[in-house]
Protein backbone atom coordinates (compact mmCIF):
# COMPACT_ATOMS: atom_id res chain seq x y z
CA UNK A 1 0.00 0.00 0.00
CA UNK A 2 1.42 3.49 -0.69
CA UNK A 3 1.18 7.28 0.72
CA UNK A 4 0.03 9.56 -1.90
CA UNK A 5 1.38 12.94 -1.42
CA UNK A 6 -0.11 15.89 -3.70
CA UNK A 7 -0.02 19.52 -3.94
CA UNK A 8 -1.88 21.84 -6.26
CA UNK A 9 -0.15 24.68 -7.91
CA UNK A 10 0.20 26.87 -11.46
CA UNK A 11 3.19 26.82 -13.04
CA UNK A 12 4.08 30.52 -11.95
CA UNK A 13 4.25 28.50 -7.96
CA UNK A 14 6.58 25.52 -9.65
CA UNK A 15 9.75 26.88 -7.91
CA UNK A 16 8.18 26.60 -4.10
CA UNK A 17 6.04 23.07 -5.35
CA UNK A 18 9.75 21.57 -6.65
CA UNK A 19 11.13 22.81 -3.26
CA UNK A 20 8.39 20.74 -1.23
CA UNK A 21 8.81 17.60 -3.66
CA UNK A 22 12.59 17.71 -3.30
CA UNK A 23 12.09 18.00 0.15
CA UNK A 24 9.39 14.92 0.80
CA UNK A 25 11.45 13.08 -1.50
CA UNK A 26 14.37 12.94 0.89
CA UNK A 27 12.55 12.47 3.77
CA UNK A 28 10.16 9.78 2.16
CA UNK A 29 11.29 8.29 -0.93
CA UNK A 30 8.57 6.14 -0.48
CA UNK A 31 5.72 8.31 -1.10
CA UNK A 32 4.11 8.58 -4.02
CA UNK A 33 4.61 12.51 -4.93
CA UNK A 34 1.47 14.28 -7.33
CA UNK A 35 1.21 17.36 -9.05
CA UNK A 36 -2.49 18.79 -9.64
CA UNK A 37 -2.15 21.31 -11.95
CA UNK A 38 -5.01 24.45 -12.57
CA UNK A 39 -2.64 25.79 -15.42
CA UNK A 40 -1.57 25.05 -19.00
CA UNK A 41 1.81 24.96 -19.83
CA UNK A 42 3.48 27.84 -21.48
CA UNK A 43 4.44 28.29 -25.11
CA UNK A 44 7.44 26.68 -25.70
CA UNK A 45 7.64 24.36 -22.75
CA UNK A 46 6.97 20.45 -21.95
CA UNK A 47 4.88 19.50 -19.03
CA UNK A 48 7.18 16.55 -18.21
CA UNK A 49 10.27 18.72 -18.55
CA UNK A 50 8.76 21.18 -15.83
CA UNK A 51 7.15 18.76 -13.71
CA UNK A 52 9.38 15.59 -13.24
CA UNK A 53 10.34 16.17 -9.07
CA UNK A 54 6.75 14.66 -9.40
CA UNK A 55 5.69 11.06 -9.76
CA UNK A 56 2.33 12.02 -11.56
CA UNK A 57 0.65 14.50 -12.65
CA UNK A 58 -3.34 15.56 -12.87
CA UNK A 59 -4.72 18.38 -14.41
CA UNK A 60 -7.61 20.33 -14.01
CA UNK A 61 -9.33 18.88 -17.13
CA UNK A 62 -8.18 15.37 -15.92
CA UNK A 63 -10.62 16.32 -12.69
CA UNK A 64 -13.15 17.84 -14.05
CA UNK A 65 -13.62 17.49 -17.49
CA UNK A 66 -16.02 14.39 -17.26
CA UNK A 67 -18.26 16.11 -14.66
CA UNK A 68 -18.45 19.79 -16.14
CA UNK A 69 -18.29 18.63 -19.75
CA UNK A 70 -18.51 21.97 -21.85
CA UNK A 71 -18.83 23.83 -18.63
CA UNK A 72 -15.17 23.81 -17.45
CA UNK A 73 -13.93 27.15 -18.86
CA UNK A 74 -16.83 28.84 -17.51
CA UNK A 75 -16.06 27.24 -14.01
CA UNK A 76 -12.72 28.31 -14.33
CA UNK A 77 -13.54 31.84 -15.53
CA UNK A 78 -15.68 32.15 -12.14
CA UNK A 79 -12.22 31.55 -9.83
CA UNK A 80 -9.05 33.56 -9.47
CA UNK A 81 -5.91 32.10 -9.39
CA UNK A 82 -6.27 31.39 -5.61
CA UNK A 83 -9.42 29.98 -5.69
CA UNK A 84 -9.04 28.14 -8.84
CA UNK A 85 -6.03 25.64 -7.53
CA UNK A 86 -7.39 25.36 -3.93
CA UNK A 87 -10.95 24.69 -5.32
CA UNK A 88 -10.21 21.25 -7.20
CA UNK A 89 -8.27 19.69 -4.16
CA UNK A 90 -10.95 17.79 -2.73
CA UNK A 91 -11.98 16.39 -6.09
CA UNK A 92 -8.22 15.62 -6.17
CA UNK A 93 -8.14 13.73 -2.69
CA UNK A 94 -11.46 12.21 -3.96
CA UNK A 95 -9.57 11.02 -7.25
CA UNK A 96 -5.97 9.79 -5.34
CA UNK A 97 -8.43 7.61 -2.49
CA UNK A 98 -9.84 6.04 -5.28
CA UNK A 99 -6.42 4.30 -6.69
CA UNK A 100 -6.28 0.73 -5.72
CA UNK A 101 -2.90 0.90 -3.79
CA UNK A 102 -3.65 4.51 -2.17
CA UNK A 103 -3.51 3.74 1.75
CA UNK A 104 -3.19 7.03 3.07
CA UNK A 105 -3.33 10.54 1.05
CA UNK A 106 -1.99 13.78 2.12
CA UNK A 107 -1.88 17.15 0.58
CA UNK A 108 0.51 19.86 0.67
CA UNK A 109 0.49 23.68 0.01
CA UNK A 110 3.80 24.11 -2.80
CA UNK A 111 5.01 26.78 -0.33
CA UNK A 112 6.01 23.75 2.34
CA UNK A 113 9.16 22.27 2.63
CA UNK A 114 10.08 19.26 4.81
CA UNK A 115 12.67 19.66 7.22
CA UNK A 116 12.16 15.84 9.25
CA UNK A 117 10.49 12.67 9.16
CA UNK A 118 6.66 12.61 9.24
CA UNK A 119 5.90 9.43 10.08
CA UNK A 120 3.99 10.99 12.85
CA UNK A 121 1.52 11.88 10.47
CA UNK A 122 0.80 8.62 8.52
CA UNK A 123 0.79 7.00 12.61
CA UNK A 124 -1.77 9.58 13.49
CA UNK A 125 -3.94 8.34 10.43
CA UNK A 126 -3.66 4.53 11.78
CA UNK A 127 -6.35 5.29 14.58
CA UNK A 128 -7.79 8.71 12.89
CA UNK A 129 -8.95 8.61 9.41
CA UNK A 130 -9.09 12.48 9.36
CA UNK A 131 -6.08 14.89 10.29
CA UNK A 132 -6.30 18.41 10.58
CA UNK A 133 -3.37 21.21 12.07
CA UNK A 134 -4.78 24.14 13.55
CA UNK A 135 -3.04 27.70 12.94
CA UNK A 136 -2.60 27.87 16.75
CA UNK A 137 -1.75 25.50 19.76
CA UNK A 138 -1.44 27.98 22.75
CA UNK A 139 -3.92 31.03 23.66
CA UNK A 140 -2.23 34.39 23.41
CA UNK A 141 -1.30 36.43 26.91
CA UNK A 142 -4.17 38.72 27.64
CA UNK A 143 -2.09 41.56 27.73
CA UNK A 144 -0.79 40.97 23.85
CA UNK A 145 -3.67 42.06 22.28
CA UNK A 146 -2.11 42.87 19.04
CA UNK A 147 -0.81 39.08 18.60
CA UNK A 148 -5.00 38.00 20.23
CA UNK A 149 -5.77 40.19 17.03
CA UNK A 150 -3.36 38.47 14.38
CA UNK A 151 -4.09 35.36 15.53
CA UNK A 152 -6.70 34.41 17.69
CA UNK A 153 -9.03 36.87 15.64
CA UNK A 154 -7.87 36.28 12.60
CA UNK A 155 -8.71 32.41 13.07
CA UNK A 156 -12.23 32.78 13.88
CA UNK A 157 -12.08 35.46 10.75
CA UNK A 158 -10.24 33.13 8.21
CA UNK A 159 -10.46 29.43 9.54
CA UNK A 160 -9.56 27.67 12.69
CA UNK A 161 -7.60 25.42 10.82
CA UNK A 162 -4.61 25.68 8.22
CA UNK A 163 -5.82 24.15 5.07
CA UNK A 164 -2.21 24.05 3.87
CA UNK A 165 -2.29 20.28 5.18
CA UNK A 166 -4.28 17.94 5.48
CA UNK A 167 -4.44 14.28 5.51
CA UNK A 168 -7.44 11.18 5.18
CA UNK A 169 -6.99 7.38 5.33
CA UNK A 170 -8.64 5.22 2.99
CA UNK A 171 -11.19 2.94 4.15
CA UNK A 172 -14.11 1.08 2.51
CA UNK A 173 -17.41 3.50 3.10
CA UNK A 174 -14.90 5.04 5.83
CA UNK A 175 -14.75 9.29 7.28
CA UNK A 176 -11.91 10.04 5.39
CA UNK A 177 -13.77 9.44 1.81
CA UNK A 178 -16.96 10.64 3.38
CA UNK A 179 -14.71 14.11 4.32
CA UNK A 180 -13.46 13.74 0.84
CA UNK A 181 -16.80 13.77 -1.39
CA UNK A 182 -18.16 16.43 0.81
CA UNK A 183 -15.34 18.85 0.89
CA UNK A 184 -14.63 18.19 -2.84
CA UNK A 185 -18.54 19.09 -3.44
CA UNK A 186 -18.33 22.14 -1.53
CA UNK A 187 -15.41 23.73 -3.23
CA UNK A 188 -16.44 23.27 -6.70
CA UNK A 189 -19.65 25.58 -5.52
CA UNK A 190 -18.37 27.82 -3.14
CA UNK A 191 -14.55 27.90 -3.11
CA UNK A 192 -14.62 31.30 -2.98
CA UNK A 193 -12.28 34.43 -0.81
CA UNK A 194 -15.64 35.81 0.29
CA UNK A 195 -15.50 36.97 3.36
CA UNK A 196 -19.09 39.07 4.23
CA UNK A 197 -20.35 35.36 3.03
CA UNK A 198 -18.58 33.50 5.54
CA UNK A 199 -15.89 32.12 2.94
CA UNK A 200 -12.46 31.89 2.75
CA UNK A 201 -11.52 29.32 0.10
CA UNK A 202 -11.24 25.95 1.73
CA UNK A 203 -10.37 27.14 5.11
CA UNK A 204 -13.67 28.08 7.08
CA UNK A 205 -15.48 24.84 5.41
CA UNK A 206 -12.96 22.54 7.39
CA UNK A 207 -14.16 24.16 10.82
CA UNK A 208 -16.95 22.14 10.02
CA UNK A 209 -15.15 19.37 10.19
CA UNK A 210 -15.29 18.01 14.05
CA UNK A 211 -19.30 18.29 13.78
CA UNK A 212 -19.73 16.45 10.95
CA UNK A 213 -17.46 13.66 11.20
CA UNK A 214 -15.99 11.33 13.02
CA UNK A 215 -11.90 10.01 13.70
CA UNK A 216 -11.08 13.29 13.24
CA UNK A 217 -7.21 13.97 14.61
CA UNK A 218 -5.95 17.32 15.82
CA UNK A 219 -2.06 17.19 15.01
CA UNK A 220 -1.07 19.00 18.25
CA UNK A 221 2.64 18.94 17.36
CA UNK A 222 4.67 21.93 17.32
CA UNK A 223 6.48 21.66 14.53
CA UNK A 224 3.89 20.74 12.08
CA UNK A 225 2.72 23.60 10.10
CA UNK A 226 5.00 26.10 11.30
CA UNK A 227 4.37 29.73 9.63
CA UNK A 228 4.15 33.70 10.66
CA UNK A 229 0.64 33.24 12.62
CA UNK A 230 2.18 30.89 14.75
CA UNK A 231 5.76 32.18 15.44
CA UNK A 232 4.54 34.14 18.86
CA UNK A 233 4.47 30.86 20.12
CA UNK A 234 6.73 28.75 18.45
CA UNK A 235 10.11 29.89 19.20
CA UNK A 236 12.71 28.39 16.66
CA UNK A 237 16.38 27.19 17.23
CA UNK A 238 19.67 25.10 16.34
CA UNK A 239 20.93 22.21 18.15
CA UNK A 240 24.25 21.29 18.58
CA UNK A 241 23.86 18.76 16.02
CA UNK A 242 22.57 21.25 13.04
CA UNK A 243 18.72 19.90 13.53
CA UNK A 244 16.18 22.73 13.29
CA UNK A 245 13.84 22.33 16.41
CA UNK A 246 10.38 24.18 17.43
CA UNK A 247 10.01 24.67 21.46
CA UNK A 248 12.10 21.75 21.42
CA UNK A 249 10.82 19.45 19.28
CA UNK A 250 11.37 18.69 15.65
CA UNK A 251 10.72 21.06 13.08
CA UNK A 252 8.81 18.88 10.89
CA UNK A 253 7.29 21.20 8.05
CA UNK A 254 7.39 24.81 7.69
CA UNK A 255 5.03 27.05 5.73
CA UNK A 256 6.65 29.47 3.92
CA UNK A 257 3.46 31.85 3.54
CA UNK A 258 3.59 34.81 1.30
CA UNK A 259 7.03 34.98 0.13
CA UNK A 260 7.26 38.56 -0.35
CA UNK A 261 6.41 42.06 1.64
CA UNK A 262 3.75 40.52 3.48
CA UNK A 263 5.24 37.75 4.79
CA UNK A 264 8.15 39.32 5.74
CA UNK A 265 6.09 42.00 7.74
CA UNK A 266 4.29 39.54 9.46
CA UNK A 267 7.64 36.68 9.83
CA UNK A 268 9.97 39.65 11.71
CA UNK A 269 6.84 40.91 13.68
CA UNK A 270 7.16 38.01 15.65
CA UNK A 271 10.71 36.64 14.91
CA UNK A 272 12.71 40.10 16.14
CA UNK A 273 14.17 38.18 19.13
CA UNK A 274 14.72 34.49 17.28
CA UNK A 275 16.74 35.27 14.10
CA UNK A 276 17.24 31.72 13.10
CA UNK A 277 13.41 32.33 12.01
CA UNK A 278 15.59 34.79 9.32
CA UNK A 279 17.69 32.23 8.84
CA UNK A 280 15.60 29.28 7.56
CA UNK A 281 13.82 31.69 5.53
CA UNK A 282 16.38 33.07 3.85
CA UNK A 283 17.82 29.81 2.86
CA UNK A 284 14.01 29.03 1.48
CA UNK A 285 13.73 32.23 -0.62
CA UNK A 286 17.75 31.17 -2.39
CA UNK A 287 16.06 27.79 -2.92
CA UNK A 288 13.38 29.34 -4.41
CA UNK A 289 15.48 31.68 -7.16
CA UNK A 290 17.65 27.89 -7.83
CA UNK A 291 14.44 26.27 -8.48
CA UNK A 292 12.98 28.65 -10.77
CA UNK A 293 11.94 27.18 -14.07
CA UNK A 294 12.99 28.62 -17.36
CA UNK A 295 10.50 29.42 -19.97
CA UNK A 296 7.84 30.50 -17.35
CA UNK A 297 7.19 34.35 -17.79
CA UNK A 298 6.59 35.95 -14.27
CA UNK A 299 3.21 35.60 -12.60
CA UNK A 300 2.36 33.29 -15.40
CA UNK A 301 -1.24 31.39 -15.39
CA UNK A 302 -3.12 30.16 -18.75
CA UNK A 303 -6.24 31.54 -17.28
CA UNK A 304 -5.89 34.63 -15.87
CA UNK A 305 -6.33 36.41 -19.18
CA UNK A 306 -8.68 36.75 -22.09
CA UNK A 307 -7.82 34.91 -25.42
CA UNK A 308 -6.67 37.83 -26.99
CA UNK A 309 -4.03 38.73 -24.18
CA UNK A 310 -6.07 41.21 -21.50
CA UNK A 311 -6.09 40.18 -17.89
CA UNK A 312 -8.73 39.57 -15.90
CA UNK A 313 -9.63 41.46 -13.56
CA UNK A 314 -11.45 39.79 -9.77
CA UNK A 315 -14.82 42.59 -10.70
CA UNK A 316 -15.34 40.79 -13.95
CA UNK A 317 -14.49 37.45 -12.36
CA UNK A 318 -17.13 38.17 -9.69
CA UNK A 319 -19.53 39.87 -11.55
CA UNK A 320 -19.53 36.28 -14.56
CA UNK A 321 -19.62 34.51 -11.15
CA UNK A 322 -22.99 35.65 -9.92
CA UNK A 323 -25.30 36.46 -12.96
CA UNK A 324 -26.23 33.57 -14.13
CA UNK A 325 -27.81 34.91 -17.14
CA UNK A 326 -23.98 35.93 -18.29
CA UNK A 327 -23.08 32.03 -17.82
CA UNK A 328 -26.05 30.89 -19.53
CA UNK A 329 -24.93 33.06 -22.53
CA UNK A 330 -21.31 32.89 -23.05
CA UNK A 331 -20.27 29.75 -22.42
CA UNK A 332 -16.43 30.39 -22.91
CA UNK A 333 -15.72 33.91 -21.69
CA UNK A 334 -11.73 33.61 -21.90
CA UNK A 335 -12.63 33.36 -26.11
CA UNK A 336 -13.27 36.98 -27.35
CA UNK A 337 -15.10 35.48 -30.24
CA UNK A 338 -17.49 33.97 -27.92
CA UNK A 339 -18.95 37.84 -27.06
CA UNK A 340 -18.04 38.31 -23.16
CA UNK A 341 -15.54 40.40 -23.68
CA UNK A 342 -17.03 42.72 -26.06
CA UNK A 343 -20.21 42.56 -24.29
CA UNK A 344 -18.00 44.15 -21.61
CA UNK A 345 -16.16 46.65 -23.40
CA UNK A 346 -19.47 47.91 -24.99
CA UNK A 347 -21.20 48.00 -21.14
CA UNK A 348 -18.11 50.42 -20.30
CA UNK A 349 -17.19 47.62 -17.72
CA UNK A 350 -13.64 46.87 -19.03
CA UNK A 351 -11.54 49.54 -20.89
CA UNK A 352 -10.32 48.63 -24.46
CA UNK A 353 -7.11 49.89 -24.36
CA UNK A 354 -6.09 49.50 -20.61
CA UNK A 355 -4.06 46.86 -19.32
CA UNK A 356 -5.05 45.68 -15.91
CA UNK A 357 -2.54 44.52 -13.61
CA UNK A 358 -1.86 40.67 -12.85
CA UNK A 359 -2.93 39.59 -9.66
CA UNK A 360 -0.06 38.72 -7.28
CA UNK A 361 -1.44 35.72 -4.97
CA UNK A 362 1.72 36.19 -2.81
CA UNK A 363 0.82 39.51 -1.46
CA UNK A 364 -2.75 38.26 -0.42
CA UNK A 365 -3.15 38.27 3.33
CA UNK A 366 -3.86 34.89 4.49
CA UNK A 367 -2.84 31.22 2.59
């Protein structure tokens, strides 16, 4: 029986996904290591050129294609780049459980990488058949109010739990599938960073998750899902011996969240007083510029633009997204011969002429 490892990712987020396959790989050789891609590879390039840290590979049409039929581009249309990738993982866990020899499946944000052994996860899913890792493990001081605010707040805001990782056994008619259909179902409808509706991607649908089913584990382990909310409690350090330890214990993953302004504003916030924090992320973001593909413009992503070149902004996203009469009558909206896009110039809802900026998931505030 094997552990099925995935991650899903665009090709502009290759460099931090081959990071967190390098890094499984040498802790787990094992594991069986899958690349769910919401992308289409650019001009020029060879999907098994970019992608082969990975054992497999699924796309987005490979998910979906047979359920949406003609449907798919508008689906896609309806999701930014965000939402798009995080929206087909539980179809993804859904597709992995069903392989004959899957035992165990776990998934993976790309901006992860391995520092130890996780055995303790696939143990944990011997009794449990569904594991979760909360963003926190200890209550703030009272007198802290600004960390209460980052984090304790900003959990019950965005999700109790991070939805970076996660991890279901397989059993016949077992939790973890049940957990699997459902949360795959849910984030093809409403995978969506909507917060006045109670939404944030796949996050807030997993607090759900202790009411509706049961075997659920709570990975309690410090230094699982390490990342800037939890750092005013996690205090980071070197042994003797070069291993990287959190309060003492194995670091076991880290999540390298928002690689860029906001995740450095957040990471020295609470890291001022434990520069080997600095350290270990400085040595991710030099990974990150060796791993960077060639051939893959910056901020790449086959979808986020119209046919003829123009990106797309969220508005237009949102606004296809919730008139269904706009669905109903262009079926492809990326194709400007379909009509959406002229439909929108002539509505004075999208400038002819202007370019709008690409959306930059890094700088978005919470994974």
């Amino acid at each position: 029986m094997t552990v099925y490892a995935f991650s899903s990712f665009t090709y502009s987020y290759l460099d931090r996904a081959r990071i967190l396959a390098r890094s499984l790989r040498r802790q787990h050789a094992d594991w069986h290591l899958c690349a769910v891609i919401t992308d289409m590879p650019p001009e020029g390039t060879l999907q098994t050129d970019l992608l082969n840290d990975f054992d497999s590979v699924l796309t987005v049409e490979d998910l979906l294609r047979e359920e949406m039929g003609d449907r798919l581009h508008s689906w896609l249309f309806c999701h930014n780049i965000v939402e798009a990738c995080t929206a087909i993982k539980g179809r993804a866990m859904a597709y992995l459980l069903d392989r004959p020899d899957a035992e165990k499946v776990l998934f993976f944000d790309p901006d992860i990488a391995v520092f130890d052994n996780l055995s303790l996860l696939t143990d944990a899913l011997d009794t449990a058949e569904i594991l979760l890792t909360p963003h926190q493990l200890d209550p703030e001081p009272r007198e802290n109010a600004v960390a209460i605010g980052d984090n304790e707040i900003a959990s019950l805001k965005w999700g109790a739990y991070n939805l970076g990782f996660v991890g279901v056994r397989n059993a016949p008619d077992g939790e973890g599938r049940r957990f699997a259909k459902w949360w795959g179902d849910r984030l093809l409808d409403w995978c969506q960073d909507n917060l006045p509706k109670g939404l944030f991607t796949d996050q807030k649908w997993c607090d759900l998750v202790p009411s509706f089913f049961d075997d659920v584990h709570v990975l309690r382990d410090p230094g699982c899902n390490v990342a800037s909310w939890n750092l005013s409690q996690r205090r980071l350090a070197f042994s003797d011996a070069g291993e990287i330890t959190i309060n003492g214990a194995p670091l076991r993953f880290f999540h390298f969240t928002k690689l860029g302004p906001v995740g450095d504003q957040m990471t020295r916030r609470y890291a001022h007083d434990n520069p080997e924090v600095l350290e270990v992320w400085a040595w991710y973001k030099r990974a990150v510029a060796e791993a960077r593909p060639v051939g893959v413009p910056d901020r790449y992503w086959h979808y986020g633009s119209f046919s003829n070149g123009r990106n797309i902004p969220d508005s237009i996203r949102h606004l296809y997204r919730d008139r269904a009469d706009l669905r109903a009558a262009f079926r492809d909206p990326f194709d400007v011969h379909d009509g959406f896009f002229n439909w929108l110039v002539a509505e004075g809802l999208l400038p002819a002429d202007v370019r709008q900026p690409a959306s930059d998931p890094s700088n978005e505030v919470r994974p």
